[in-house]
Protein backbone atom coordinates (compact mmCIF):
# COMPACT_ATOMS: atom_id res chain seq x y z
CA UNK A 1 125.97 99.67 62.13
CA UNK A 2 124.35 100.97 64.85
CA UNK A 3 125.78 100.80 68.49
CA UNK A 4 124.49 98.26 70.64
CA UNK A 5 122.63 99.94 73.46
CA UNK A 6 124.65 99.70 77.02
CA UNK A 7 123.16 98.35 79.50
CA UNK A 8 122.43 99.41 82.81
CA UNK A 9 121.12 98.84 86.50
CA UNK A 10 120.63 95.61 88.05
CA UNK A 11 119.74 92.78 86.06
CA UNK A 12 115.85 91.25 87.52
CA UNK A 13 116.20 88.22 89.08
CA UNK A 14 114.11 85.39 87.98
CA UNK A 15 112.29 83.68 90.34
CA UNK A 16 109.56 81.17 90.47
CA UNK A 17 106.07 80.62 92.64
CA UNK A 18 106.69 77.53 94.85
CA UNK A 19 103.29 78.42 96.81
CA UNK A 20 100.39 80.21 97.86
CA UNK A 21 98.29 81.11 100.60
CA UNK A 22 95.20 83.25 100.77
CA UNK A 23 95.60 85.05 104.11
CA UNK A 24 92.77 87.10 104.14
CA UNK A 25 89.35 87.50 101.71
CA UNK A 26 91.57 90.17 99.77
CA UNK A 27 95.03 89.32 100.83
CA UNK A 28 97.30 86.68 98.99
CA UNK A 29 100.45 85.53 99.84
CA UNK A 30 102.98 84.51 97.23
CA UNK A 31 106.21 82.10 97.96
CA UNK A 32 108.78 82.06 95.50
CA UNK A 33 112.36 81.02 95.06
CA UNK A 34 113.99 78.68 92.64
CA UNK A 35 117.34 78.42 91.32
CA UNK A 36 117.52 82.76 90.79
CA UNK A 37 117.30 83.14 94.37
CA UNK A 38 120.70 83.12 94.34
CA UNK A 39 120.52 86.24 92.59
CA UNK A 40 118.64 87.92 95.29
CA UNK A 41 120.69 90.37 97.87
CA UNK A 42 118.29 91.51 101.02
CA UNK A 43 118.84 94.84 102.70
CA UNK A 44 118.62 95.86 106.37
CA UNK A 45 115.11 97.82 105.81
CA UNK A 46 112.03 96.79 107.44
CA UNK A 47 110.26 98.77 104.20
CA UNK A 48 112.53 96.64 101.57
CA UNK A 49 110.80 96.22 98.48
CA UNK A 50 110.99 94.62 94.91
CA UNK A 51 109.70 96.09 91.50
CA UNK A 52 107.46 92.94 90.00
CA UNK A 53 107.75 93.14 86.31
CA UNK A 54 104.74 91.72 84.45
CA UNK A 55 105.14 91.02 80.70
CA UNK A 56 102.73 92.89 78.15
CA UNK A 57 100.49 89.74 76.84
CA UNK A 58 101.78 88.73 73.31
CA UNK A 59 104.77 90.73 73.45
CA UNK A 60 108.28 88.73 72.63
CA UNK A 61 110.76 90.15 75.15
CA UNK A 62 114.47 89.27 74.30
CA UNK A 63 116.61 86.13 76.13
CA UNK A 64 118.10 86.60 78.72
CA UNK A 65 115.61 89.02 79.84
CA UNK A 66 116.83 92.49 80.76
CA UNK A 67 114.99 95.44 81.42
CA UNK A 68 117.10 98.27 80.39
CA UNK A 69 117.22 96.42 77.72
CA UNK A 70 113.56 96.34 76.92
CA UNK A 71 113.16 100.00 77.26
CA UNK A 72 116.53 100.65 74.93
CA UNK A 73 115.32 98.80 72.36
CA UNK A 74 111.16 98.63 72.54
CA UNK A 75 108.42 100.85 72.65
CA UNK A 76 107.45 102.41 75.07
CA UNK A 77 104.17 100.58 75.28
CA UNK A 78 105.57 96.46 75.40
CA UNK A 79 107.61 97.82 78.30
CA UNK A 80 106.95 95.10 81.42
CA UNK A 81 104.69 97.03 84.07
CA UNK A 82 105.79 97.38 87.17
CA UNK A 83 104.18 97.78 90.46
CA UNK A 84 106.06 97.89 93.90
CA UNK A 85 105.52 95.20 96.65
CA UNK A 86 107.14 94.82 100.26
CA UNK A 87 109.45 92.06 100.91
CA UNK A 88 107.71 90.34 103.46
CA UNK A 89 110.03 88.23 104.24
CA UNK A 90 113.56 86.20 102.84
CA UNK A 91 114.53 83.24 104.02
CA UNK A 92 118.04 82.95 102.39
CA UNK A 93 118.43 78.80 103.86
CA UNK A 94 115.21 77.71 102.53
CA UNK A 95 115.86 79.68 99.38
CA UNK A 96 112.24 81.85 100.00
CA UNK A 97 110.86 85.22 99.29
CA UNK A 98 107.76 86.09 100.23
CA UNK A 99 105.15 88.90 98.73
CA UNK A 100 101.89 89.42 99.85
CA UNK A 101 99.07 91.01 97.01
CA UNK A 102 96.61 93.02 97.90
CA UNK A 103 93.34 91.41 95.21
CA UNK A 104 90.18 93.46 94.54
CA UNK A 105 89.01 91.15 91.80
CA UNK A 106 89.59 91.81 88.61
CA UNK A 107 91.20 95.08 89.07
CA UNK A 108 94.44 96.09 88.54
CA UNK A 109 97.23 93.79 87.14
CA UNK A 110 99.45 92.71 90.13
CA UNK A 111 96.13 91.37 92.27
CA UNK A 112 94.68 89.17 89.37
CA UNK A 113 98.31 87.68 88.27
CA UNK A 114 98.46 86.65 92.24
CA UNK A 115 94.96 85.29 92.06
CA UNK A 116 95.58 83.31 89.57
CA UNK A 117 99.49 81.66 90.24
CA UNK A 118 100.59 78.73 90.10
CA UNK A 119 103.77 76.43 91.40
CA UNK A 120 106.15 76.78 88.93
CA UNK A 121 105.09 80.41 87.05
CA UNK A 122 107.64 82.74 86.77
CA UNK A 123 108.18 85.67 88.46
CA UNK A 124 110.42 88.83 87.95
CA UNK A 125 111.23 91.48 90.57
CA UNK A 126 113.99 94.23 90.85
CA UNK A 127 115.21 95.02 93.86
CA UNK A 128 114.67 96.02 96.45
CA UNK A 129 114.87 99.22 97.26
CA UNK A 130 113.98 100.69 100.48
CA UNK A 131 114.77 103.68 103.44
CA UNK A 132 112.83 102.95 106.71
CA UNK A 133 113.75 100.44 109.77
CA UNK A 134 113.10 101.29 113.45
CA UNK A 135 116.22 103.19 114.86
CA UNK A 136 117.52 102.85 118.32
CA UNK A 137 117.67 106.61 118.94
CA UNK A 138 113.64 106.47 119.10
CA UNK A 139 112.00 106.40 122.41
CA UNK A 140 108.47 105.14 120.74
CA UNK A 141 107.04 104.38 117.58
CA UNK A 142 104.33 105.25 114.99
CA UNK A 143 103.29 102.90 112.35
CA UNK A 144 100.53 104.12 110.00
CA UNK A 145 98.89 102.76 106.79
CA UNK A 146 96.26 100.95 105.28
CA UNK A 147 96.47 97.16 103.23
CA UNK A 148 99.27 98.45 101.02
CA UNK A 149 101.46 99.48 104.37
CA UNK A 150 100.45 96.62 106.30
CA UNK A 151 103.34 94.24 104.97
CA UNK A 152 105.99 96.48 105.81
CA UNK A 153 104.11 97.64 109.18
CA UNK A 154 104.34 93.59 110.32
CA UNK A 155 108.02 93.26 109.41
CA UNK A 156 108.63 96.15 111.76
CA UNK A 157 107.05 95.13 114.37
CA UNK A 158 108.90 92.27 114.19
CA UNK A 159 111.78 93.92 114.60
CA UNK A 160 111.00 95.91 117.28
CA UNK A 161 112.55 95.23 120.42
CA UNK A 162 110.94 93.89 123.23
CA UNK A 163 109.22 96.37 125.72
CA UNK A 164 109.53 99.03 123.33
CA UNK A 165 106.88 101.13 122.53
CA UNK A 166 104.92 101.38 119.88
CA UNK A 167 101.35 102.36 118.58
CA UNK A 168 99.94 100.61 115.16
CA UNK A 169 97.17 102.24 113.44
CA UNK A 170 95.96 99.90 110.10
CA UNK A 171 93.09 100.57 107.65
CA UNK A 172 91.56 97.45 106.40
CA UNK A 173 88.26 96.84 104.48
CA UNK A 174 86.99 95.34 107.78
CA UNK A 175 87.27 92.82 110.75
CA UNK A 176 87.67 89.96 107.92
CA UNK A 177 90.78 91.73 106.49
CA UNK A 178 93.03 91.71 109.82
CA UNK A 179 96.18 89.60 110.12
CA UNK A 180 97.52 87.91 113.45
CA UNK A 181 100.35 90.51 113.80
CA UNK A 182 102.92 89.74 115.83
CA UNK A 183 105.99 91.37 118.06
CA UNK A 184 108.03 92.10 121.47
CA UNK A 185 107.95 95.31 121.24
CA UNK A 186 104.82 96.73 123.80
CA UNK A 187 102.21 97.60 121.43
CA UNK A 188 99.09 98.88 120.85
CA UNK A 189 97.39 97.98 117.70
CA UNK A 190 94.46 99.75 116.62
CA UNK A 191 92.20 98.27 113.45
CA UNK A 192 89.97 100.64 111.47
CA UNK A 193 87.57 99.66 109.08
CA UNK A 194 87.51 101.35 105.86
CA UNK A 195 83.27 100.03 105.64
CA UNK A 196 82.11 101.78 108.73
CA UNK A 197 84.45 104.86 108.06
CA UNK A 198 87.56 103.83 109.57
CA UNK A 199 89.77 106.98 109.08
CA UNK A 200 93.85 106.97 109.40
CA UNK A 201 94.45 110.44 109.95
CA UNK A 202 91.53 111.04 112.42
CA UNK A 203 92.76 107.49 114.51
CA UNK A 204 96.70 109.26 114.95
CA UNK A 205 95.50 112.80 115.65
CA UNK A 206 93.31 110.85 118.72
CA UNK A 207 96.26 108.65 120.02
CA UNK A 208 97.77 110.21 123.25
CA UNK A 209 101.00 111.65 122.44
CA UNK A 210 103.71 110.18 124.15
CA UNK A 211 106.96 112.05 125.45
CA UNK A 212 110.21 111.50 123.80
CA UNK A 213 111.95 111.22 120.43
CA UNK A 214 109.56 109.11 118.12
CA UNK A 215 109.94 107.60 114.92
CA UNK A 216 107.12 107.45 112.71
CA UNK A 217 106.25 105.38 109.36
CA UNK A 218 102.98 106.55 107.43
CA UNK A 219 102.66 105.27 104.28
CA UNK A 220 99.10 103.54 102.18
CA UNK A 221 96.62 106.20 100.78
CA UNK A 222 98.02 109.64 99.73
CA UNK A 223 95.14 111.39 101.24
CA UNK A 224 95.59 110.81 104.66
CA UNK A 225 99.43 110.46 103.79
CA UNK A 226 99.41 113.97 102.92
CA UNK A 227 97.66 115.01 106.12
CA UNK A 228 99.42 113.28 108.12
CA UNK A 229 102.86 114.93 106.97
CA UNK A 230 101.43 117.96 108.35
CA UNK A 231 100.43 116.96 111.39
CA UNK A 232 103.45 115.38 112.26
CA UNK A 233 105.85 117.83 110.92
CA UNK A 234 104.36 120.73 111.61
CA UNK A 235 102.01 119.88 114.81
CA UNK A 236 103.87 117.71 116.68
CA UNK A 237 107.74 118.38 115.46
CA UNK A 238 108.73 115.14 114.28
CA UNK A 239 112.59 115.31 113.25
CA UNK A 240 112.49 114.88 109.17
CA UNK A 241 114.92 112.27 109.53
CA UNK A 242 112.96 109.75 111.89
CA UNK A 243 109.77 110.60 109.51
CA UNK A 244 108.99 107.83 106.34
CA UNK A 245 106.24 108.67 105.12
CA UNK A 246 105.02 108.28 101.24
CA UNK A 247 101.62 107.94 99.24
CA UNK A 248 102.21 104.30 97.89
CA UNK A 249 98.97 104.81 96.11
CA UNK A 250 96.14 107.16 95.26
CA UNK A 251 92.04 106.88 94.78
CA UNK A 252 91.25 106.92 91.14
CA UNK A 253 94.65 106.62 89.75
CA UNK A 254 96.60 103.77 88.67
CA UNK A 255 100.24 102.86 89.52
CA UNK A 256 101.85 104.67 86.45
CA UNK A 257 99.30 107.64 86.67
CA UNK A 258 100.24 108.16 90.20
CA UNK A 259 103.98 108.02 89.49
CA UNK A 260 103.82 110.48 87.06
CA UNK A 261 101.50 112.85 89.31
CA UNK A 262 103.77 112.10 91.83
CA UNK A 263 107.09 113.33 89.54
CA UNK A 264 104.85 116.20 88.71
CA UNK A 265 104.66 117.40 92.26
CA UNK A 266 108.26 116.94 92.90
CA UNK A 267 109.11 118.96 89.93
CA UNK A 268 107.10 121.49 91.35
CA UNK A 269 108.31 121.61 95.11
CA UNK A 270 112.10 122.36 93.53
């Protein structure tokens, strides 16, 4: 008799929607919680984030649900799918996590499945994961991204301290598409619209550069990702170490065709 396969990693918590909210035209907020909340241990990042696991349609997964499991023991294509969202926020008293989706229609799986919850439908994340919170040591800050970046951007500013400063640069579709953000750190906050050619990379190469240590977060697109890693680094000397900066997505690609481009690359840069 075959060995039973070991298990390993943390189990996914189990969650349910309590809520919804459309923020914006493209932008949906999901509440959830429920009794495996309990389950769920925050981190000190202002970049936390969960792995959502979405079930292949028709597929039986084994009870209790686990993962590592699934992908001992399954092929590889009934594996759940799993796409990467910010904790927004946790609210550990009222027993509350909260997600917010980016929706472009039908597109995509995460956007559709937010479109479409309800109260009560269940929910599985991982998590979370995450590197990036605003450090002391910096005398300003640089937050950079587009829709995909703009959760994580709004938790930081939160946590900025007050007077502090900061500059915000966030790439939306257009005016409809920008959130109330808010902070007391002193910042500027500096909307571009993707439908009249809003740029990232252009907007941060045209801020005025500010003396003293920064620490910079530039995450959304991997275009202007990449081109902003050069700048940064190699332009204006940004320490490696108060530098986050990632391609969370990529035109043209979907999530797991961008993970495995991005593996490629990493393979490639040892």
């Amino acid at each position: 008799m075959a060995e039973a396969p070991r298990r390993s990693g943390r189990p996914a918590v189990r969650l349910r929607v309590l809520r919804t909210e459309r923020l914006t035209p493209h932008m949906i907020r999901i509440v959830a919680g429920g009794e495996g909340i309990a389950q769920f241990t925050p981190n000190e990042f202002t970049d936390a984030y969960v792995k959502v696991l979405f079930k292949v349609p028709g597929v039986e997964y084994p009870e209790p649900f686990d993962v590592q499991e699934c992908r001992a023991t399954m092929p590889r294509e009934h594996w759940p799918r799993q796409r990467s969202y910010t904790v927004r926020a946790f609210d550990p008293q009222a027993g509350e996590l909260v997600l917010d989706f980016v929706h472009h229609g039908d597109e995509g799986i995460a956007g559709p499945w937010a479109a479409s919850a309800q109260p009560g439908d269940e929910l599985l994340v991982l998590g979370p994961g995450g590197a990036y919170a605003p450090g002391a040591e910096a005398g300003w800050h640089l937050l950079a991204g587009d829709e995909s970046a703009l959760p994580a951007i709004a938790s930081s500013l939160e946590a900025l301290p007050a007077g502090v400063p900061a500059h915000a640069v966030i790439l939306v579709e257009n005016a409809d598409e920008e959130q109330p953000l808010v902070t007391k750190a002193d910042a500027q906050i500096t909307w571009l619209h993707r439908a009249s050619g809003g740029d990232v990379a252009s907007a941060v190469r045209e801020l005025p550069w500010r003396e003293g240590v920064v620490q910079a977060f530039v995450h959304g697109e991997a275009g202007f990702v990449r081109e902003l890693r050069r700048y940064l680094l190699d332009e204006r000397g940004v320490r490696r170490e108060l530098l986050s900066i990632s391609g969370y997505w990529r035109y043209g690609k979907n999530d797991e065709a961008w993970r495995e481009e991005k593996a490629a690359e990493r393979a490639r840069e040892k």
